[in-house]
PDB file of N, CA and C in Angstrom:
ATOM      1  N   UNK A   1      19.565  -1.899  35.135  1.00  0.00           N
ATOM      2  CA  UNK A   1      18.344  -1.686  34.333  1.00  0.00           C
ATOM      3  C   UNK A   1      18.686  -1.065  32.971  1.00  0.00           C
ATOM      4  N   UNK A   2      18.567  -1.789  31.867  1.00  0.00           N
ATOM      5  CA  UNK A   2      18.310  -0.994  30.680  1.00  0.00           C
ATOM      6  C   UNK A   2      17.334  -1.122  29.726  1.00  0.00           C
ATOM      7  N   UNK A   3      16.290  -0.738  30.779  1.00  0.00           N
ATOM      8  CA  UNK A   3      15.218  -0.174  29.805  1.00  0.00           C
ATOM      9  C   UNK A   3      14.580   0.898  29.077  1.00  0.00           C
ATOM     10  N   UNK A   4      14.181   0.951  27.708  1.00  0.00           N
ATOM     11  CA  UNK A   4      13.972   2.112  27.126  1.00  0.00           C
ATOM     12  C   UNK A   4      12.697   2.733  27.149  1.00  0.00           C
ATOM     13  N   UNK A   5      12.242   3.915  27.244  1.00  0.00           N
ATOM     14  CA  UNK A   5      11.250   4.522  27.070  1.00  0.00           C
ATOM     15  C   UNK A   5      10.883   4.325  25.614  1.00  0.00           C
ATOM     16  N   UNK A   6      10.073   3.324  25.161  1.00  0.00           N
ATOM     17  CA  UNK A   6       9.400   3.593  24.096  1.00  0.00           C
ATOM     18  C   UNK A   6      10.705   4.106  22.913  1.00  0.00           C
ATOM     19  N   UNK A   7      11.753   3.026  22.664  1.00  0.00           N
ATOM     20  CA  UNK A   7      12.613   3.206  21.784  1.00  0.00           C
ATOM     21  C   UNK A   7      13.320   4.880  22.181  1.00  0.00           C
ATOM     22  N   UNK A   8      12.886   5.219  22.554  1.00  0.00           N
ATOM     23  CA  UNK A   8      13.660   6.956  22.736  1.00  0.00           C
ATOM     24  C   UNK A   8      14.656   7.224  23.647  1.00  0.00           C
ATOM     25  N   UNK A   9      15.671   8.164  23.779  1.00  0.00           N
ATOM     26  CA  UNK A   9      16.554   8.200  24.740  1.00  0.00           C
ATOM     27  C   UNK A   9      16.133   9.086  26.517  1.00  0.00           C
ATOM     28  N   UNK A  10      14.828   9.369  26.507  1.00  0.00           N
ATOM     29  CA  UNK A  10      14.805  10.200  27.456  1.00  0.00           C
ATOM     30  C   UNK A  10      14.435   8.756  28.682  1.00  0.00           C
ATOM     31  N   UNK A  11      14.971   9.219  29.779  1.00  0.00           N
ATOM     32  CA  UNK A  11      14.631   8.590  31.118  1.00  0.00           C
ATOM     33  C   UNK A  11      13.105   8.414  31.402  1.00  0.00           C
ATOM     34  N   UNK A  12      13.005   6.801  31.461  1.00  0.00           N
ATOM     35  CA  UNK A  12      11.463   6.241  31.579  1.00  0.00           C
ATOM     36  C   UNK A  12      10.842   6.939  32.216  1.00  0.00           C
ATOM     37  N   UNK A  13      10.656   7.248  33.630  1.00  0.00           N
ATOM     38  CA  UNK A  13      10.194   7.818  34.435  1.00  0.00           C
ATOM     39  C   UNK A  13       9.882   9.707  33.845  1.00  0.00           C
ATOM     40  N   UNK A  14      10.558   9.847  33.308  1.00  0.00           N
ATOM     41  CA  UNK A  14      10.763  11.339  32.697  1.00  0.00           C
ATOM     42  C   UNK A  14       9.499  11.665  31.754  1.00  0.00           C
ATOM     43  N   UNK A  15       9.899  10.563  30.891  1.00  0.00           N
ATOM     44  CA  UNK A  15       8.998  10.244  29.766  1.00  0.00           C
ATOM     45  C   UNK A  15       7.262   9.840  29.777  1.00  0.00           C
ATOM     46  N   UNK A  16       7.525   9.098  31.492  1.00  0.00           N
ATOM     47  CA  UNK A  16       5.854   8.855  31.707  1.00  0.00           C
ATOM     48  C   UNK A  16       5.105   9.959  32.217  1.00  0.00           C
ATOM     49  N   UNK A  17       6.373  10.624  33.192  1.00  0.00           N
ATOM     50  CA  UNK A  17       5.494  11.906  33.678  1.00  0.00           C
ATOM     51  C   UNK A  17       5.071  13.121  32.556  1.00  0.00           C
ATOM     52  N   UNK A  18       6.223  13.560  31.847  1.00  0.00           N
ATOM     53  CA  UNK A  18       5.716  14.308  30.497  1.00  0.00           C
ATOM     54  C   UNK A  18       4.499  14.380  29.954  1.00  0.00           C
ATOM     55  N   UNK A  19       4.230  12.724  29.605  1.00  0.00           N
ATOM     56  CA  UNK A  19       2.892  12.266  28.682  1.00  0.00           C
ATOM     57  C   UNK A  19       1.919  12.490  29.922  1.00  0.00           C
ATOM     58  N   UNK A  20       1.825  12.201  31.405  1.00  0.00           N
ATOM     59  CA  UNK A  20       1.173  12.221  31.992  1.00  0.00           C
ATOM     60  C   UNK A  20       1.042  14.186  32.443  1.00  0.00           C
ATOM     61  N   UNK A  21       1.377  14.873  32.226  1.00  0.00           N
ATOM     62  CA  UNK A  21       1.809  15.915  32.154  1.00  0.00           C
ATOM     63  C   UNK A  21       0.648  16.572  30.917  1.00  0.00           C
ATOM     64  N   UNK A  22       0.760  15.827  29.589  1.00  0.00           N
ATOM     65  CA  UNK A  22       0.257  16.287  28.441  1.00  0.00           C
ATOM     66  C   UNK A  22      -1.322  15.900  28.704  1.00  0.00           C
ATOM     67  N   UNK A  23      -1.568  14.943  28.909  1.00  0.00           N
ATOM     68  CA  UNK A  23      -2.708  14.181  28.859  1.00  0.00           C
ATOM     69  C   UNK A  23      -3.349  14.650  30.074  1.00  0.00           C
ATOM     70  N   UNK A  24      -3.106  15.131  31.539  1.00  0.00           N
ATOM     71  CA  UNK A  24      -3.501  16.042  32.362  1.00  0.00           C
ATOM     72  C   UNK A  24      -3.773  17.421  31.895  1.00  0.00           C
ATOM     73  N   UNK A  25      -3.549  17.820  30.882  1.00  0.00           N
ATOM     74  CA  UNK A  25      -3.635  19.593  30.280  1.00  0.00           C
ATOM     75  C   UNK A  25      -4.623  19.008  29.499  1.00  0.00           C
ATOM     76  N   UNK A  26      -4.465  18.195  28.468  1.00  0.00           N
ATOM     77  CA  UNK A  26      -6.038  18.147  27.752  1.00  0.00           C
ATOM     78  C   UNK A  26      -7.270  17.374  28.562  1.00  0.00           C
ATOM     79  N   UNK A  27      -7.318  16.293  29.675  1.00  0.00           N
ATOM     80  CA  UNK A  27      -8.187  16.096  29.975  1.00  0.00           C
ATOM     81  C   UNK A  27      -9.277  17.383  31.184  1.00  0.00           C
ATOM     82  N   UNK A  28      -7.808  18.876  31.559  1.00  0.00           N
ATOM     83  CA  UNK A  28      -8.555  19.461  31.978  1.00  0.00           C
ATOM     84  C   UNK A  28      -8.900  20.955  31.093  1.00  0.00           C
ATOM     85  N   UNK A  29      -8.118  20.486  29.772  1.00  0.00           N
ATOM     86  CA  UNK A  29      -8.782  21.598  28.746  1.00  0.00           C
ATOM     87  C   UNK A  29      -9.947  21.351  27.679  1.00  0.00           C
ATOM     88  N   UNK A  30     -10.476  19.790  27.751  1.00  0.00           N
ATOM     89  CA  UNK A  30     -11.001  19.703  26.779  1.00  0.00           C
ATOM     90  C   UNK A  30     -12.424  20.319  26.788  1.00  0.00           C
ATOM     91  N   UNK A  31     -13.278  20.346  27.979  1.00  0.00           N
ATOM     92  CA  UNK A  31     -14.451  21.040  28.108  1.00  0.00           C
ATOM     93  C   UNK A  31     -14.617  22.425  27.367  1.00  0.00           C
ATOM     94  N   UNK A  32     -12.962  23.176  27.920  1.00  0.00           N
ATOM     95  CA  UNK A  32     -13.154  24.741  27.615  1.00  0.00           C
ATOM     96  C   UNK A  32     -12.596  24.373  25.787  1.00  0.00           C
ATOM     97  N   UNK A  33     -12.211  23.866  25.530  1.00  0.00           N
ATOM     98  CA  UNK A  33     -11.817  23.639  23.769  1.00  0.00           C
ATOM     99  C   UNK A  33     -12.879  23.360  23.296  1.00  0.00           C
ATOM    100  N   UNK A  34     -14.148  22.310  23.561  1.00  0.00           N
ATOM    101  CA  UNK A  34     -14.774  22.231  23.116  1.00  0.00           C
ATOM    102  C   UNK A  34     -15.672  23.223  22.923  1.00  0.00           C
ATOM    103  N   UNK A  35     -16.508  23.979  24.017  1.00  0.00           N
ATOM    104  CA  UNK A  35     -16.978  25.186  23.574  1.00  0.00           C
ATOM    105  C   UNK A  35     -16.384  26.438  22.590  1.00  0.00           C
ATOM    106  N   UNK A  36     -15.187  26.484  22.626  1.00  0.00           N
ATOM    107  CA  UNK A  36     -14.711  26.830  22.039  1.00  0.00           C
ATOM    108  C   UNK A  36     -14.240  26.164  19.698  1.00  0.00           C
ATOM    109  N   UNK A  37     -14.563  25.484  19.831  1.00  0.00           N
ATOM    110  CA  UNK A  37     -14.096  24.251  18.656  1.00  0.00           C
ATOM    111  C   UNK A  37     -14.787  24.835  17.298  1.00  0.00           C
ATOM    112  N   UNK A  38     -16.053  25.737  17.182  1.00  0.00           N
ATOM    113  CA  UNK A  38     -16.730  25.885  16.134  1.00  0.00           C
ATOM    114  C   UNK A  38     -16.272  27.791  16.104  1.00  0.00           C
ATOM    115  N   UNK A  39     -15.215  28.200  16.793  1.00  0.00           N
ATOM    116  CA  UNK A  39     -14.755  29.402  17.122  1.00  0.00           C
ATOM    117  C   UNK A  39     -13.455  29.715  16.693  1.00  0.00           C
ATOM    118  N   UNK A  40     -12.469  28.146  16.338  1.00  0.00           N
ATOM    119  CA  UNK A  40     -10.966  28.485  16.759  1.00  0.00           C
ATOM    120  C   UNK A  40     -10.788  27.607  15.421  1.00  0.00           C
ATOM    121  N   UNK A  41     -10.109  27.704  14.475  1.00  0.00           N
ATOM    122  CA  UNK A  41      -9.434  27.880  13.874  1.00  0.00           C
ATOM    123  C   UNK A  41      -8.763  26.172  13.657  1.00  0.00           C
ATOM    124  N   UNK A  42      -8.024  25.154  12.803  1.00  0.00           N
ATOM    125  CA  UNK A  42      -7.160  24.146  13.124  1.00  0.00           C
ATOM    126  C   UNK A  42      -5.982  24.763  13.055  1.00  0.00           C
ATOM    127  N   UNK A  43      -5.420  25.859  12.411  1.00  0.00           N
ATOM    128  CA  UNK A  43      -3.929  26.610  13.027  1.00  0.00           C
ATOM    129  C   UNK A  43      -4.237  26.705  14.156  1.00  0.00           C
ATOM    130  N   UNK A  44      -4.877  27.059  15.096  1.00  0.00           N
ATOM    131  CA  UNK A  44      -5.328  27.582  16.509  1.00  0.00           C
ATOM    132  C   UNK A  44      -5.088  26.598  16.958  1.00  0.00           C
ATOM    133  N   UNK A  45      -5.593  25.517  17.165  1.00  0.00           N
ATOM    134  CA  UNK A  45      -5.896  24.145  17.446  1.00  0.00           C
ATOM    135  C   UNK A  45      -4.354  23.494  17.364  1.00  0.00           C
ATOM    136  N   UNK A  46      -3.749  23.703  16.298  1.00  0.00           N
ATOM    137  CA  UNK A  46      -2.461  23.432  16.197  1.00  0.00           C
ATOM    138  C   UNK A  46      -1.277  24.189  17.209  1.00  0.00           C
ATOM    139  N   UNK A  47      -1.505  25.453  17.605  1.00  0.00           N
ATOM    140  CA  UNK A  47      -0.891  26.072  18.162  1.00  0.00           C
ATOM    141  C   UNK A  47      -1.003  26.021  19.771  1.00  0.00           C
ATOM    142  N   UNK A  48      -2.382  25.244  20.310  1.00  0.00           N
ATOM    143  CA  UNK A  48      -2.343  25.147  21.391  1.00  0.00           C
ATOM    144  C   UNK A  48      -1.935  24.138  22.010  1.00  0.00           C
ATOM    145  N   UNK A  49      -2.166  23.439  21.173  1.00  0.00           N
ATOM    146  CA  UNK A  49      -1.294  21.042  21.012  1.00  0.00           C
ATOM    147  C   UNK A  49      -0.141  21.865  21.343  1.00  0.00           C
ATOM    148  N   UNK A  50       0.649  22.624  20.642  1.00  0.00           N
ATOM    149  CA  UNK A  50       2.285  22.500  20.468  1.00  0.00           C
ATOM    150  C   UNK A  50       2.976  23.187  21.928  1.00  0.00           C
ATOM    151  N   UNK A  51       1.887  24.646  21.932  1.00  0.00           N
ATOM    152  CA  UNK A  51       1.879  24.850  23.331  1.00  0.00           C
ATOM    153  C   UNK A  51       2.191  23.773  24.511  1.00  0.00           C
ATOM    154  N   UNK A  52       0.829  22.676  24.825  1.00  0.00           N
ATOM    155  CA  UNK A  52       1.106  22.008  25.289  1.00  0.00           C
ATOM    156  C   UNK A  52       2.109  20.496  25.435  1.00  0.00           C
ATOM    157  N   UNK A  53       2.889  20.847  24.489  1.00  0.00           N
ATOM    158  CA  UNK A  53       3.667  19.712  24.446  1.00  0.00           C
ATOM    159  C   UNK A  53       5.191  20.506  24.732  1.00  0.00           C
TER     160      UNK A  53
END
C-alpha cells in the first residue's frame, strides 16, 4: 500500500482519526462557543482552534 494521507507524510489512519478527533471537540463545543461568541474575543477564538488542534 502506498497511499498518502492527503499529500502529507503522517499515517492515513492517524490522520483520519486526528481530524476525526478535531471535528468531535467542535461538534461537542460548538453550543457552549456559541453562547459564549458575543463574549470572547477572535484572539480567544484563535486560541481555542489551536488548543484544539
Amino acid at each position: 500500500p502506498t497511499r498518502k494521507a492527503h499529500g502529507n507524510d503522517l499515517e492515513p489512519d492517524l490522520y483520519i482519526q486526528k481530524n476525526a478527533e478535531v471535528s468531535s471537540f467542535w461538534a461537542h463545543s460548538e453550543n457552549s462557543l456559541s453562547k459564549l461568541k458575543y463574549e470572547t474575543t477572535d484572539e480567544l477564538k484563535v486560541e481555542i482552534h489551536d488548543a484544539a488542534l
